[in-house]
Each structure stands twice: as structure tokens, then as C-alpha cells.
PDB file of N, CA and C in Angstrom:
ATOM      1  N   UNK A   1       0.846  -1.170   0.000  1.00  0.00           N
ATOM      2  CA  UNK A   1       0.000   0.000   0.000  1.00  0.00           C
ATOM      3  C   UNK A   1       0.894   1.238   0.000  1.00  0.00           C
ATOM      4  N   UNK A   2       0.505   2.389  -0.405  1.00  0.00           N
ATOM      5  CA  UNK A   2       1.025   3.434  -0.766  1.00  0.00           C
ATOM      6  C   UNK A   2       0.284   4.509   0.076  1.00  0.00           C
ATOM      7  N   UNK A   3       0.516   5.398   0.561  1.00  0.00           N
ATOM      8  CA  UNK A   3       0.011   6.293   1.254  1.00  0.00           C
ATOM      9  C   UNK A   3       1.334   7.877   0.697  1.00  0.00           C
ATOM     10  N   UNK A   4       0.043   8.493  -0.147  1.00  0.00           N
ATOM     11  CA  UNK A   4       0.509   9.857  -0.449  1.00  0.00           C
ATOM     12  C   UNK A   4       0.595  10.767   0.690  1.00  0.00           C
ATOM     13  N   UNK A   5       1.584  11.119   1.629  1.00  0.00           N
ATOM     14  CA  UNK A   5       1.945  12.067   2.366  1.00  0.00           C
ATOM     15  C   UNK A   5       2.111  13.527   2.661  1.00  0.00           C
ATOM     16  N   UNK A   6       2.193  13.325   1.157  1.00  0.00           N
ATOM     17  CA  UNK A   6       2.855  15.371   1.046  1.00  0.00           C
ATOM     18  C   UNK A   6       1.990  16.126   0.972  1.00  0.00           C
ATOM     19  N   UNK A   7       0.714  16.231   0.886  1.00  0.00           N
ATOM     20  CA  UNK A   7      -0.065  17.650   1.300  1.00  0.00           C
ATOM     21  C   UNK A   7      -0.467  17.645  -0.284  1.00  0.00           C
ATOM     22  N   UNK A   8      -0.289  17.083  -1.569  1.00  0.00           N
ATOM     23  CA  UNK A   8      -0.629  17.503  -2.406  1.00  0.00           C
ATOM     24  C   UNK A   8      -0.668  16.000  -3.519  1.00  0.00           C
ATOM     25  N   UNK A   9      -1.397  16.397  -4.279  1.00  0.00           N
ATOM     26  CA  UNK A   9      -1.901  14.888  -5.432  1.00  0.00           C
ATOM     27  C   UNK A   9      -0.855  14.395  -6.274  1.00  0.00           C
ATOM     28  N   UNK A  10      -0.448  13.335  -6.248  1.00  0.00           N
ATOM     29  CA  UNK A  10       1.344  13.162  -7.095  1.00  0.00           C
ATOM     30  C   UNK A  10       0.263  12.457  -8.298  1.00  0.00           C
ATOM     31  N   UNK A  11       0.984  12.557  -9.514  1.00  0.00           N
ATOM     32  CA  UNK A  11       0.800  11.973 -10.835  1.00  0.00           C
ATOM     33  C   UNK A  11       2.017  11.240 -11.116  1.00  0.00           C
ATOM     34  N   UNK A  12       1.816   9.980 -11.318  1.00  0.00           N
ATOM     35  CA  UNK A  12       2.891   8.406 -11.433  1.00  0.00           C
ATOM     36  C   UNK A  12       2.246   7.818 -12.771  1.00  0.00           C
ATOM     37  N   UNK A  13       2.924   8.267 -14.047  1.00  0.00           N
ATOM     38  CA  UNK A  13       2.068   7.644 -15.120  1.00  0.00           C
ATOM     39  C   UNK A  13       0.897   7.579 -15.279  1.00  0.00           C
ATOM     40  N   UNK A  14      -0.026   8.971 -14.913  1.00  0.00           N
ATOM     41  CA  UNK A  14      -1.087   9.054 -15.235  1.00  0.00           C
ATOM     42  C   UNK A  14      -1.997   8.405 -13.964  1.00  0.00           C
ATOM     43  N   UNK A  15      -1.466   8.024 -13.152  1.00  0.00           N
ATOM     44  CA  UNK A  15      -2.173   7.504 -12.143  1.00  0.00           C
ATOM     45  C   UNK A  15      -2.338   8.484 -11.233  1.00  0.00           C
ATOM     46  N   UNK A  16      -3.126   8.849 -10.621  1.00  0.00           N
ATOM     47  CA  UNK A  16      -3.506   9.956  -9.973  1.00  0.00           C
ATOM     48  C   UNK A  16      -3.033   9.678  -7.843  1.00  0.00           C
ATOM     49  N   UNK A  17      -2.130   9.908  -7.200  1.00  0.00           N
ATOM     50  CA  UNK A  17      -1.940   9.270  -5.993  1.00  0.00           C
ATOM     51  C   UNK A  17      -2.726  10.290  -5.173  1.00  0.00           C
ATOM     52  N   UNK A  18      -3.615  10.499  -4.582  1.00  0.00           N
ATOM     53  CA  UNK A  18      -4.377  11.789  -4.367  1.00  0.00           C
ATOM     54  C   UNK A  18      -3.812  11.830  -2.162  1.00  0.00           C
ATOM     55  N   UNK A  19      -3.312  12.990  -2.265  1.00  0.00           N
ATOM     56  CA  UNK A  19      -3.126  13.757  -0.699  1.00  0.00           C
ATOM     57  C   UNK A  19      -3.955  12.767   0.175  1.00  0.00           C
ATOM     58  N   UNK A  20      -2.918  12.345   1.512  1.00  0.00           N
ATOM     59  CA  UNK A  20      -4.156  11.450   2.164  1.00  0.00           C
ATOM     60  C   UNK A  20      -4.761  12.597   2.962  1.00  0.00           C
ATOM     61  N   UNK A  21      -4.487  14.194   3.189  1.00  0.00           N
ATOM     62  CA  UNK A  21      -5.608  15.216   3.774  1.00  0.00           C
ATOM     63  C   UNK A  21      -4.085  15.598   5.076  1.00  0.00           C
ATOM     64  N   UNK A  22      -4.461  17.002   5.125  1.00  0.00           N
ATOM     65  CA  UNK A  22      -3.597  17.787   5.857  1.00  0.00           C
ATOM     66  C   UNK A  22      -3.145  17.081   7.203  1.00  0.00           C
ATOM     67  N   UNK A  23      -4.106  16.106   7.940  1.00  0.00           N
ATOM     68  CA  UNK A  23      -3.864  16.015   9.327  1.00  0.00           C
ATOM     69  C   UNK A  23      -2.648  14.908   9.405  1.00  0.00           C
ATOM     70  N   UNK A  24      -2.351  14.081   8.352  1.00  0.00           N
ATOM     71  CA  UNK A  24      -1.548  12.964   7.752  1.00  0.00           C
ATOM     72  C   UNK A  24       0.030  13.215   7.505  1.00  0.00           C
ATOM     73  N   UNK A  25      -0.100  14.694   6.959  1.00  0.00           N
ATOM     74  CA  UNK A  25       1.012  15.222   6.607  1.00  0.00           C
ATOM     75  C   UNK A  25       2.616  14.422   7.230  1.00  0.00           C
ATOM     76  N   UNK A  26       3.359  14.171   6.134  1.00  0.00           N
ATOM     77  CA  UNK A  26       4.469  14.030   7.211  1.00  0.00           C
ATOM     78  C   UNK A  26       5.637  14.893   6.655  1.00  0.00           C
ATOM     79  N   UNK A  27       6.132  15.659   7.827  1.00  0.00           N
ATOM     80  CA  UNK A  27       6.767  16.922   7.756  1.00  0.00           C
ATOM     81  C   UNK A  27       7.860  17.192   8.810  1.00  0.00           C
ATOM     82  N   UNK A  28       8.799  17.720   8.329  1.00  0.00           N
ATOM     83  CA  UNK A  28       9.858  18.331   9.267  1.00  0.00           C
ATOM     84  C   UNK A  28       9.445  19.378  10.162  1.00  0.00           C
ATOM     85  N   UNK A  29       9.345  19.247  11.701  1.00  0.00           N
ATOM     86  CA  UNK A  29       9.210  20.859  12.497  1.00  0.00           C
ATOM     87  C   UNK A  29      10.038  21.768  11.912  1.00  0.00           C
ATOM     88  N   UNK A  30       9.643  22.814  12.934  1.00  0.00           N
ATOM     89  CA  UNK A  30      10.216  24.079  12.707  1.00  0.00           C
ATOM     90  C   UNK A  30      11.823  23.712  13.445  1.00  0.00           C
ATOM     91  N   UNK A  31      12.803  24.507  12.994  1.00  0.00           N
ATOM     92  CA  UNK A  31      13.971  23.942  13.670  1.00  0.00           C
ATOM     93  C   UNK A  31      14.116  24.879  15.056  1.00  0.00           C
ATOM     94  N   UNK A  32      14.429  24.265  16.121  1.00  0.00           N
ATOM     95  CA  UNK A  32      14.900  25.201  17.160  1.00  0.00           C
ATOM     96  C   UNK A  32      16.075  25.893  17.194  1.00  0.00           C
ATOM     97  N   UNK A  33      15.973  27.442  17.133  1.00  0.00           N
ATOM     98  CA  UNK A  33      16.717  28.327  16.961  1.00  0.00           C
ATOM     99  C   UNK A  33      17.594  28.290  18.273  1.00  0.00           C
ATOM    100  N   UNK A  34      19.138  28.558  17.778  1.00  0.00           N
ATOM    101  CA  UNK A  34      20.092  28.196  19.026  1.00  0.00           C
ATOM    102  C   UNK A  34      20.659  29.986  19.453  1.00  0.00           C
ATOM    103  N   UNK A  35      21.498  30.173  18.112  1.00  0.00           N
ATOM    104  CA  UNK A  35      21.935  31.277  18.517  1.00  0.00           C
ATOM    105  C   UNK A  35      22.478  32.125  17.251  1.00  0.00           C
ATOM    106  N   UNK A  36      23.055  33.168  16.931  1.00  0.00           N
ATOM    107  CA  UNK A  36      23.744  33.744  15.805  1.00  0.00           C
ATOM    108  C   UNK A  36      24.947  34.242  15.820  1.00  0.00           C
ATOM    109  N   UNK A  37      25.914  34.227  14.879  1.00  0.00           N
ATOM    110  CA  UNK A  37      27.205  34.613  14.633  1.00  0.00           C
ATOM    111  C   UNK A  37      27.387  35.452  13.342  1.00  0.00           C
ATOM    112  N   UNK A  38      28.169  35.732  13.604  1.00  0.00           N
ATOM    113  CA  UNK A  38      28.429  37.110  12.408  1.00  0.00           C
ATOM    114  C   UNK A  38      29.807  36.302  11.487  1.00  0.00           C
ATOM    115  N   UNK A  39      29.413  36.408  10.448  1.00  0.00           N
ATOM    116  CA  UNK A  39      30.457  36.173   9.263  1.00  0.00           C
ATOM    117  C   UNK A  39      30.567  37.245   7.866  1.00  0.00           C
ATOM    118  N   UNK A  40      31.475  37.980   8.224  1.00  0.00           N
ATOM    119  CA  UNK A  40      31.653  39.080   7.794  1.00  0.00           C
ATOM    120  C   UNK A  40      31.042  39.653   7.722  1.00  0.00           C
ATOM    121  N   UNK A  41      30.047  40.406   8.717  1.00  0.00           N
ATOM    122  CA  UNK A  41      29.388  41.440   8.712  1.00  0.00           C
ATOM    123  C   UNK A  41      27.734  40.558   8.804  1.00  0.00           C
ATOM    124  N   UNK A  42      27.649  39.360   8.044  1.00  0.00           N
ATOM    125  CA  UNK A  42      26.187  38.767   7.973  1.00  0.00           C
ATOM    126  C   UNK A  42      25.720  38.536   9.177  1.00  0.00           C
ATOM    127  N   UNK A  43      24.883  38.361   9.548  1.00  0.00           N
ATOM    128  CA  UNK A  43      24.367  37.942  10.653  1.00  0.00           C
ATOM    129  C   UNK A  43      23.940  36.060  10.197  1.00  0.00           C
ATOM    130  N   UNK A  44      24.301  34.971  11.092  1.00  0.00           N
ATOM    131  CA  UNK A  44      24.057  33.553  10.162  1.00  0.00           C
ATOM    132  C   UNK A  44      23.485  32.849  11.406  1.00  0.00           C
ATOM    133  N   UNK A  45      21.897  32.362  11.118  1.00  0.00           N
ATOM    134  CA  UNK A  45      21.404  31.544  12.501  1.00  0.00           C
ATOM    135  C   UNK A  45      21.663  30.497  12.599  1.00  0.00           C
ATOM    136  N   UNK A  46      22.191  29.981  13.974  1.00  0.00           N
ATOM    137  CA  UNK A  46      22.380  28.727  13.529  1.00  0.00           C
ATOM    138  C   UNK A  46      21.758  27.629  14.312  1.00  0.00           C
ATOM    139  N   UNK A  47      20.726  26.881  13.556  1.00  0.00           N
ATOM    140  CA  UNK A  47      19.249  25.907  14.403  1.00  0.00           C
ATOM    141  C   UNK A  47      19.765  24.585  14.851  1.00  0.00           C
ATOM    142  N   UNK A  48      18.831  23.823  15.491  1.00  0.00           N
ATOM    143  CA  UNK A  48      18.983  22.449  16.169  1.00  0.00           C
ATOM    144  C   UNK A  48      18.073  21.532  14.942  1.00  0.00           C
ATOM    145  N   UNK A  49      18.732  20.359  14.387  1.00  0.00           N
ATOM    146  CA  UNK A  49      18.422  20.072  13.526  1.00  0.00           C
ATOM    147  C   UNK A  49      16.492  19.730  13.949  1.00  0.00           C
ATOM    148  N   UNK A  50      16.068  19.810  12.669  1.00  0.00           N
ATOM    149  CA  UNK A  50      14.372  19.240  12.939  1.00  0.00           C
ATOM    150  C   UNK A  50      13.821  17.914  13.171  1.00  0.00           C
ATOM    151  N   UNK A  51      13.054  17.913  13.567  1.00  0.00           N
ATOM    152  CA  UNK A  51      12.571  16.256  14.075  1.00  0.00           C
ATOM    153  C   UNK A  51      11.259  15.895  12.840  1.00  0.00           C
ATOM    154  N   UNK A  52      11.031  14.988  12.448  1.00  0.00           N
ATOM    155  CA  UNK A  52       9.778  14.637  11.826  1.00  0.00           C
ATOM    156  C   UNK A  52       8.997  14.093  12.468  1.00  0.00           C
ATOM    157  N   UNK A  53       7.746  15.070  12.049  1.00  0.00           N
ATOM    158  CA  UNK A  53       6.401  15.002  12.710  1.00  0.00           C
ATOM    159  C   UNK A  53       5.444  14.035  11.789  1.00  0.00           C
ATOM    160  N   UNK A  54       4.807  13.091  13.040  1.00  0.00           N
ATOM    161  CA  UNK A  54       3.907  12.623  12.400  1.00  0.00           C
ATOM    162  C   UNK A  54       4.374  11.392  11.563  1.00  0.00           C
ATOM    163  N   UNK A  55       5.702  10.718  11.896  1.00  0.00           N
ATOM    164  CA  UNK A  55       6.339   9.663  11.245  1.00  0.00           C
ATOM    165  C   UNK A  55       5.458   8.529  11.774  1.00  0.00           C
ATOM    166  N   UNK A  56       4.668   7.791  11.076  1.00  0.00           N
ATOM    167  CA  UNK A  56       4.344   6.660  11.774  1.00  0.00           C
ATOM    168  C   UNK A  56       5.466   5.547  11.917  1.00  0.00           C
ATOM    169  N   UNK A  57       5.399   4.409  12.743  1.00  0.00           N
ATOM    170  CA  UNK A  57       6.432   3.219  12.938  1.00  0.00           C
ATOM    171  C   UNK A  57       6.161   2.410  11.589  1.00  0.00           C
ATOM    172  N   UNK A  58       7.510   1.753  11.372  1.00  0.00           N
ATOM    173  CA  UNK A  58       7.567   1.189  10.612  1.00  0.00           C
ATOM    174  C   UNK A  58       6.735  -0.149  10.329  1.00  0.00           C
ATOM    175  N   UNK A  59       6.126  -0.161   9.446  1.00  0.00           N
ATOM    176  CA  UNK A  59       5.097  -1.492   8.900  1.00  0.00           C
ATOM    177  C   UNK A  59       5.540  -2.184   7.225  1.00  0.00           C
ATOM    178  N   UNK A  60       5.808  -3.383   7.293  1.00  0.00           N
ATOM    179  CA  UNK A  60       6.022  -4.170   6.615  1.00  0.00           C
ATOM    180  C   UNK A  60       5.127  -3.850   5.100  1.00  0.00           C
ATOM    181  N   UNK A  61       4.997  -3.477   4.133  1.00  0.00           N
ATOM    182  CA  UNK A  61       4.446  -3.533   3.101  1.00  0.00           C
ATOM    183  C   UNK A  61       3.415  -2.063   2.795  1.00  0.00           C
ATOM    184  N   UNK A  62       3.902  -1.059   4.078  1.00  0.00           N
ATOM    185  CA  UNK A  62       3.262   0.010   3.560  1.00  0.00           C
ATOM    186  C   UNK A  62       4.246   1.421   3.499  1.00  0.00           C
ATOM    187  N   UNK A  63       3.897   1.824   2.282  1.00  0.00           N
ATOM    188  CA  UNK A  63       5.139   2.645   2.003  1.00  0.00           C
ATOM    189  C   UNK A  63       4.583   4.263   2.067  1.00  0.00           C
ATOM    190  N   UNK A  64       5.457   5.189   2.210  1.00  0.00           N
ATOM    191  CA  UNK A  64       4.710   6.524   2.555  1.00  0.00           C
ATOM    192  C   UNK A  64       5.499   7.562   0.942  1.00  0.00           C
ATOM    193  N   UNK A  65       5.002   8.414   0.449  1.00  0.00           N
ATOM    194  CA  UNK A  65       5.197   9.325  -0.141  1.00  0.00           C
ATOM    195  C   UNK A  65       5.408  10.535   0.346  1.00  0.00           C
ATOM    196  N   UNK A  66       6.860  11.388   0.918  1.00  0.00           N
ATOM    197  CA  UNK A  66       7.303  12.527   1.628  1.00  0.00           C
ATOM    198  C   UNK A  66       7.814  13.559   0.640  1.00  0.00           C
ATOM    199  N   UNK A  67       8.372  14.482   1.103  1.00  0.00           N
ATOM    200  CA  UNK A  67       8.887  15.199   0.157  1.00  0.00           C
ATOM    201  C   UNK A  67      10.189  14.954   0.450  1.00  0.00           C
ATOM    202  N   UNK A  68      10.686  15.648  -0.648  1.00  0.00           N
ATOM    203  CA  UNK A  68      12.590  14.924  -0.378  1.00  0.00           C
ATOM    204  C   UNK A  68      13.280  14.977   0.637  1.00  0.00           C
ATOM    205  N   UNK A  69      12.955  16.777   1.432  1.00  0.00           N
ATOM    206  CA  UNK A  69      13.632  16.648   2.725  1.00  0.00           C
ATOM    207  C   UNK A  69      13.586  15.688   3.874  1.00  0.00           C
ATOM    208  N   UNK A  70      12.299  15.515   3.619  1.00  0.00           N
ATOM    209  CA  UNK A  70      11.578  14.589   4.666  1.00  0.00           C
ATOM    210  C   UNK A  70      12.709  13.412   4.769  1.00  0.00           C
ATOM    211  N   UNK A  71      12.495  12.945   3.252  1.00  0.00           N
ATOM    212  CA  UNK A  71      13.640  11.401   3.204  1.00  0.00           C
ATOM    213  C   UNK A  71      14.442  11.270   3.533  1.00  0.00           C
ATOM    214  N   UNK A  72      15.269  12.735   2.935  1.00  0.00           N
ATOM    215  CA  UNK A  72      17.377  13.390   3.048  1.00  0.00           C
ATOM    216  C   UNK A  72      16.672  12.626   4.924  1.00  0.00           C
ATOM    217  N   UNK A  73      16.125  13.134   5.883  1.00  0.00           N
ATOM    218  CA  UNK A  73      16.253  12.897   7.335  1.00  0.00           C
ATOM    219  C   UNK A  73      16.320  11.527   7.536  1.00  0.00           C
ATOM    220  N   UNK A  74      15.111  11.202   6.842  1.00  0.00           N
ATOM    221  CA  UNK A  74      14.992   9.579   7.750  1.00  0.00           C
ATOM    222  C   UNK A  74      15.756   8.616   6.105  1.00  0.00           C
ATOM    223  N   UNK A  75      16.860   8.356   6.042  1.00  0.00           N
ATOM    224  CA  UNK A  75      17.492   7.213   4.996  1.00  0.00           C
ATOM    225  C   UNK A  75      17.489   6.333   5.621  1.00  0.00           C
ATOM    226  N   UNK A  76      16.811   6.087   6.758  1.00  0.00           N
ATOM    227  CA  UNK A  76      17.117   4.758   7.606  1.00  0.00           C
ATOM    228  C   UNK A  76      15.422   3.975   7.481  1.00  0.00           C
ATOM    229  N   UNK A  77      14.722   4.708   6.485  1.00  0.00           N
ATOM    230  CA  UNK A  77      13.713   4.768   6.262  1.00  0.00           C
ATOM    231  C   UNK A  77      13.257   4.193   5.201  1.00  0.00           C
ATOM    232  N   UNK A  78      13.247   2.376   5.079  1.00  0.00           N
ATOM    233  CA  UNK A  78      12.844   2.189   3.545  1.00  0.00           C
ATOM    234  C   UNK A  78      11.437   2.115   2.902  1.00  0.00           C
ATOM    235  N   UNK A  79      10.938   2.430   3.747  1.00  0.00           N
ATOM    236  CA  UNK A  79       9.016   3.018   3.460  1.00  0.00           C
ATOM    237  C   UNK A  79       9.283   4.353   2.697  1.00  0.00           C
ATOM    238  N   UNK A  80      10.046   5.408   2.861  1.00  0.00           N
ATOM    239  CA  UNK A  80       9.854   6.502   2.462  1.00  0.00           C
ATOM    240  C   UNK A  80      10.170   6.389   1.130  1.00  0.00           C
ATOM    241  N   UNK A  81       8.999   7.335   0.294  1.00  0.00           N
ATOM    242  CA  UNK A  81       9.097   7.309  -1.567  1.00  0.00           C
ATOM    243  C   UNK A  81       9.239   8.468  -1.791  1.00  0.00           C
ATOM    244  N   UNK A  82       9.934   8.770  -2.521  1.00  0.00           N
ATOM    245  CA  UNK A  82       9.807  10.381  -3.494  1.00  0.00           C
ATOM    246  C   UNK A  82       9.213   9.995  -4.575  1.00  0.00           C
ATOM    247  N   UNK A  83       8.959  11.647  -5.411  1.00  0.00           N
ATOM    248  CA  UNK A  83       9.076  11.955  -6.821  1.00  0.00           C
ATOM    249  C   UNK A  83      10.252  11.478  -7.395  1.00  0.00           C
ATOM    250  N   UNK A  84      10.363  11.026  -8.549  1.00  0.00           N
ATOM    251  CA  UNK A  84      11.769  10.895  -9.056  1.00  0.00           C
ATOM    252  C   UNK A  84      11.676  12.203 -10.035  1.00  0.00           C
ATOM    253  N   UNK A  85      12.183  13.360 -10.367  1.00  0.00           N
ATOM    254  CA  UNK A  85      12.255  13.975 -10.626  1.00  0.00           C
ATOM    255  C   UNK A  85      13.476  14.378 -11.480  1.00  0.00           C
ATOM    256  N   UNK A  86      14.037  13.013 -11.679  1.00  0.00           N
ATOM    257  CA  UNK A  86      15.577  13.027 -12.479  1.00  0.00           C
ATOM    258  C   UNK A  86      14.724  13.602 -14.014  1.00  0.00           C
ATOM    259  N   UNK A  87      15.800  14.029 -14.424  1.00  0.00           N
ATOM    260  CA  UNK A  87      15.324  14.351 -16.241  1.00  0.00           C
ATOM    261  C   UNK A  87      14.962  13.802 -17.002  1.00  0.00           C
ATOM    262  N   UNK A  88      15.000  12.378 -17.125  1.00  0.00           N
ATOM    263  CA  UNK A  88      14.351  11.059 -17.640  1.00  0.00           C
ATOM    264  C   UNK A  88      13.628  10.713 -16.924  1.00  0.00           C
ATOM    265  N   UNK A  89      12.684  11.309 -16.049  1.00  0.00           N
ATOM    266  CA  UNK A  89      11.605  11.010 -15.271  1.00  0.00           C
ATOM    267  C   UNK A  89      10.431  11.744 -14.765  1.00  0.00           C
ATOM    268  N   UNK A  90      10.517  12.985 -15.276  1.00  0.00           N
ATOM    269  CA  UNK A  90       9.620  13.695 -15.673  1.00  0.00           C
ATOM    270  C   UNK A  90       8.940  14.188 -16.436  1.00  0.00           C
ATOM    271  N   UNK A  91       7.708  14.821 -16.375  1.00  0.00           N
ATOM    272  CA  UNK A  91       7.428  15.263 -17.567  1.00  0.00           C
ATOM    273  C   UNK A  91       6.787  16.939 -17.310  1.00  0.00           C
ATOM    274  N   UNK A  92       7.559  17.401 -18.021  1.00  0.00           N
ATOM    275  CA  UNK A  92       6.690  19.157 -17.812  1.00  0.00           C
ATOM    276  C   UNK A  92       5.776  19.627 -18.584  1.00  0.00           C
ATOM    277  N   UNK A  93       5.033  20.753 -18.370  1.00  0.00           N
ATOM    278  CA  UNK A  93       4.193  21.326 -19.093  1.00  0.00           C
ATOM    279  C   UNK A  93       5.206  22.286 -19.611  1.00  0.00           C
ATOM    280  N   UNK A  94       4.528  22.895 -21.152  1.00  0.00           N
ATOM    281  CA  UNK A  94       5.323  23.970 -21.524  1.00  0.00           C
ATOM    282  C   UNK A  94       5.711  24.865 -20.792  1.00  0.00           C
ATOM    283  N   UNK A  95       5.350  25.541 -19.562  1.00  0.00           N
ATOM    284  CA  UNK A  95       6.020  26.823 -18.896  1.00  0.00           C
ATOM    285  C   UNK A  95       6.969  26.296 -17.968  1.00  0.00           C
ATOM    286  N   UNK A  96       6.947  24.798 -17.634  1.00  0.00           N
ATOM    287  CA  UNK A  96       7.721  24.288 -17.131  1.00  0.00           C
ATOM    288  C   UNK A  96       7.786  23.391 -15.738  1.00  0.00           C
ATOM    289  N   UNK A  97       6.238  23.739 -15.146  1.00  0.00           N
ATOM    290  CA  UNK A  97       5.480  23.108 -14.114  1.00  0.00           C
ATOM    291  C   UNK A  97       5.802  21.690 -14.823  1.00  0.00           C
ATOM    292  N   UNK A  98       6.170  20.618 -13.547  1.00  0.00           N
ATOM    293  CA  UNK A  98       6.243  19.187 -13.660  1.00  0.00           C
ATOM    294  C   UNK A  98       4.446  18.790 -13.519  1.00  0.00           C
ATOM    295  N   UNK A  99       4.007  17.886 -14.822  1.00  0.00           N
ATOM    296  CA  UNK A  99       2.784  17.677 -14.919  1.00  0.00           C
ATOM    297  C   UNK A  99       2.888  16.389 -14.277  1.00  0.00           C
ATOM    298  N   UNK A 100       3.815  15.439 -14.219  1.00  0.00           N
ATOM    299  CA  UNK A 100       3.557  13.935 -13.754  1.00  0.00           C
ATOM    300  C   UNK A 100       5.546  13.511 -13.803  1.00  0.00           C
ATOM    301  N   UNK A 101       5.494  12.781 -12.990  1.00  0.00           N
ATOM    302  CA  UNK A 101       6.768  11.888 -12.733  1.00  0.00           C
ATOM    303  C   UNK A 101       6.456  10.509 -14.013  1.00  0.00           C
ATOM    304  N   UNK A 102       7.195   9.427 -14.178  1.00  0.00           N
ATOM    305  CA  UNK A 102       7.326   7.901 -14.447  1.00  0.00           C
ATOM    306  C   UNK A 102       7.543   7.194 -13.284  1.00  0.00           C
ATOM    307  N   UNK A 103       8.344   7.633 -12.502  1.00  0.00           N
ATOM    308  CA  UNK A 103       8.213   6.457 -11.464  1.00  0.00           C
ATOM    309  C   UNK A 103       8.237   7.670  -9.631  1.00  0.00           C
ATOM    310  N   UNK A 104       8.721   6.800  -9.227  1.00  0.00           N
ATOM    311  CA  UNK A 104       9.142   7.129  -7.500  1.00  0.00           C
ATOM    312  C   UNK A 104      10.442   6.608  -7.271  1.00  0.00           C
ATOM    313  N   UNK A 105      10.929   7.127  -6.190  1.00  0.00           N
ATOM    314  CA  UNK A 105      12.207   6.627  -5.595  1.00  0.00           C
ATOM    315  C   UNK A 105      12.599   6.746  -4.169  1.00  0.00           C
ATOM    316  N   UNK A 106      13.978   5.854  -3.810  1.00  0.00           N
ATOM    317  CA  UNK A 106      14.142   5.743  -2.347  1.00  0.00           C
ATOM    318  C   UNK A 106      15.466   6.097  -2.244  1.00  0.00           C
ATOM    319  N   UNK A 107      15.626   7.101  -0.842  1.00  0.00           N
ATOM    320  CA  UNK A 107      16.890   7.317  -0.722  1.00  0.00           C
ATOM    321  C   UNK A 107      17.455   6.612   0.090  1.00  0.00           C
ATOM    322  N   UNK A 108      16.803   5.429   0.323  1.00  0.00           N
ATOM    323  CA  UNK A 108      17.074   4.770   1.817  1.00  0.00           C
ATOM    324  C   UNK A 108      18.646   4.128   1.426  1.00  0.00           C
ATOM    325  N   UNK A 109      19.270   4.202   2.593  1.00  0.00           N
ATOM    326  CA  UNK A 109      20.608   3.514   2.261  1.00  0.00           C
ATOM    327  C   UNK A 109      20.654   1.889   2.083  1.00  0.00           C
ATOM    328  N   UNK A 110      19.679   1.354   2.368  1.00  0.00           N
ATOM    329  CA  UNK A 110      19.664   0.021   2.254  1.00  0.00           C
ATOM    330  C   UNK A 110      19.793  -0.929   0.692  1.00  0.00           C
ATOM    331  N   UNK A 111      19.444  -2.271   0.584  1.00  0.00           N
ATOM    332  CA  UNK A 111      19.824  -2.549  -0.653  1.00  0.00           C
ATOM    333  C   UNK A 111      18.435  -3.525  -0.727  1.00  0.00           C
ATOM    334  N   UNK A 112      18.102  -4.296  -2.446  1.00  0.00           N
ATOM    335  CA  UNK A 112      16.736  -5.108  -1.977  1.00  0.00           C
ATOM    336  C   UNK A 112      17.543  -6.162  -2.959  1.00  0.00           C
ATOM    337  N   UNK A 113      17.008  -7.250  -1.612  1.00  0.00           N
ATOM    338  CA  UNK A 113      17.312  -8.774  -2.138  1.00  0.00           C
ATOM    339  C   UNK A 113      16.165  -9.373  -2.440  1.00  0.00           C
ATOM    340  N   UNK A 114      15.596 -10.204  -3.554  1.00  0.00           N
ATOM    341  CA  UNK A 114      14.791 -10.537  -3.419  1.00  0.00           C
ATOM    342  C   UNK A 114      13.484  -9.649  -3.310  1.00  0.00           C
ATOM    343  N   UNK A 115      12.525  -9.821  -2.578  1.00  0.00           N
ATOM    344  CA  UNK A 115      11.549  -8.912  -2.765  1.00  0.00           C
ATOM    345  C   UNK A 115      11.447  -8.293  -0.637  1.00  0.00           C
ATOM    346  N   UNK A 116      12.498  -8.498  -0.669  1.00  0.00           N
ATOM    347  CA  UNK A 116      12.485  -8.061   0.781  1.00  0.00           C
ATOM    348  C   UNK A 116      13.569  -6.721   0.513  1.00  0.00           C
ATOM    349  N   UNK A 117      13.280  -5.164   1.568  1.00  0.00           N
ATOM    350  CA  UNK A 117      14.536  -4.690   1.658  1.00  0.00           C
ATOM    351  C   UNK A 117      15.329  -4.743   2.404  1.00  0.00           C
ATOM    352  N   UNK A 118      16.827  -5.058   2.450  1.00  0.00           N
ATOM    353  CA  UNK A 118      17.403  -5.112   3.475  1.00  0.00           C
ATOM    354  C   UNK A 118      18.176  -4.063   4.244  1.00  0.00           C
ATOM    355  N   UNK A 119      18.185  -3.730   5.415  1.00  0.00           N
ATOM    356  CA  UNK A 119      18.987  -2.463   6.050  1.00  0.00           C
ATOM    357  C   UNK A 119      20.098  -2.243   6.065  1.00  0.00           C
ATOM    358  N   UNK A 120      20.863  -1.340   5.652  1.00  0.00           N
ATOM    359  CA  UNK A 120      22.416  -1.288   6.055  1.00  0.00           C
ATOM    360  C   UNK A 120      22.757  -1.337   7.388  1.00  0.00           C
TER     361      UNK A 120
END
């Protein structure tokens, strides 16, 4: 099973994956602000990394759709799917809006044997 995550309707070859609804969302907090330093004159904040909200535990055969940051956090995460959004995997409208992906992808560090994935 597939569960669309991101707040918005993904298109996978014309297949329509529709938002499972705002309360579902799975999302990075806000980061907790620590303190600031000056680098040449800039002022540069510097936060406590973010936690993801709303991660459910891991379940055998159900996979979630995040947005990329989401994933970049959890790679320890082989449920988590992106957009594949590589250049051979999209498709745009003329102004340049992505109308639909071909597939999905995982950043998880792990590898798949068989039809199982396995963890690094």
C-alpha cells in the first residue's frame, strides 16, 4: 500500500496518488533556533536540527510518499518514496510546471534482495 503524504496529489504515469488530507502530513518541524554569529558582517542563525512530525512506525508492506527533505532525514527509512524527478523522469508542461513523474524513488541507504529490503 502506498500512502501519499505530502499535502498535495502526485501523478505516477497518469495515475492519480491523491493527498491522504492535511492532518496525515508528514513533515519536518520548525527547527529550534540556538543562537547567531556574524560572518563578515552577515548575521548567520544557527538551528537544532528538525525532528519529523507525524512519522508513523515502521510497517512491513506500507510505504509513505514525503517530500525529499523529509527522506534526506529519515534514509534509515525504507518506506519513504519520493518523486523521481531526475530528467528522464519527468514530464513538464510547456512553462515548465512538472505535470507527472514515471516512477518514485528511495533514498534509503539500504539494498533489496529478493523482494524483501534489506537495512544497512
Amino acid at each position: 500500500m502506498i500512502i501519499n503524504a505530502t499535502g498535495h496529489d502526485i501523478n505516477v504515469n497518469g495515475a492519480i496518488l491523491p493527498a491522504d488530507g492535511f492532518d496525515n502530513m508528514i513533515r519536518l518541524s520548525q527547527p529550534e533556533y540556538l543562537y547567531s554569529m556574524d560572518v563578515d558582517g552577515f548575521e548567520v542563525a544557527i538551528y537544532k536540527d528538525s525532528e519529523t512530525a507525524r512519522l508513523p512506525p515502521f510497517t512491513e508492506g506500507t510505504y509513505y510518499i514525503v517530500s525529499r527533505i523529509v527522506a534526506e532525514h529519515n534514509r534509515d527509512r525504507p518506506d519513504l518514496l519520493i518523486s523521481d524527478t531526475t530528467k528522464n523522469s519527468v514530464v513538464r508542461l510547456p512553462g515548465g510546471e512538472i505535470y507527472m513523474v514515471t516512477r518514485l524513488s528511495s533514498l534509503h541507504t539500504g539494498y533489496v534482495e529478493g523482494d524483501s529490503i534489506v537495512h544497512r
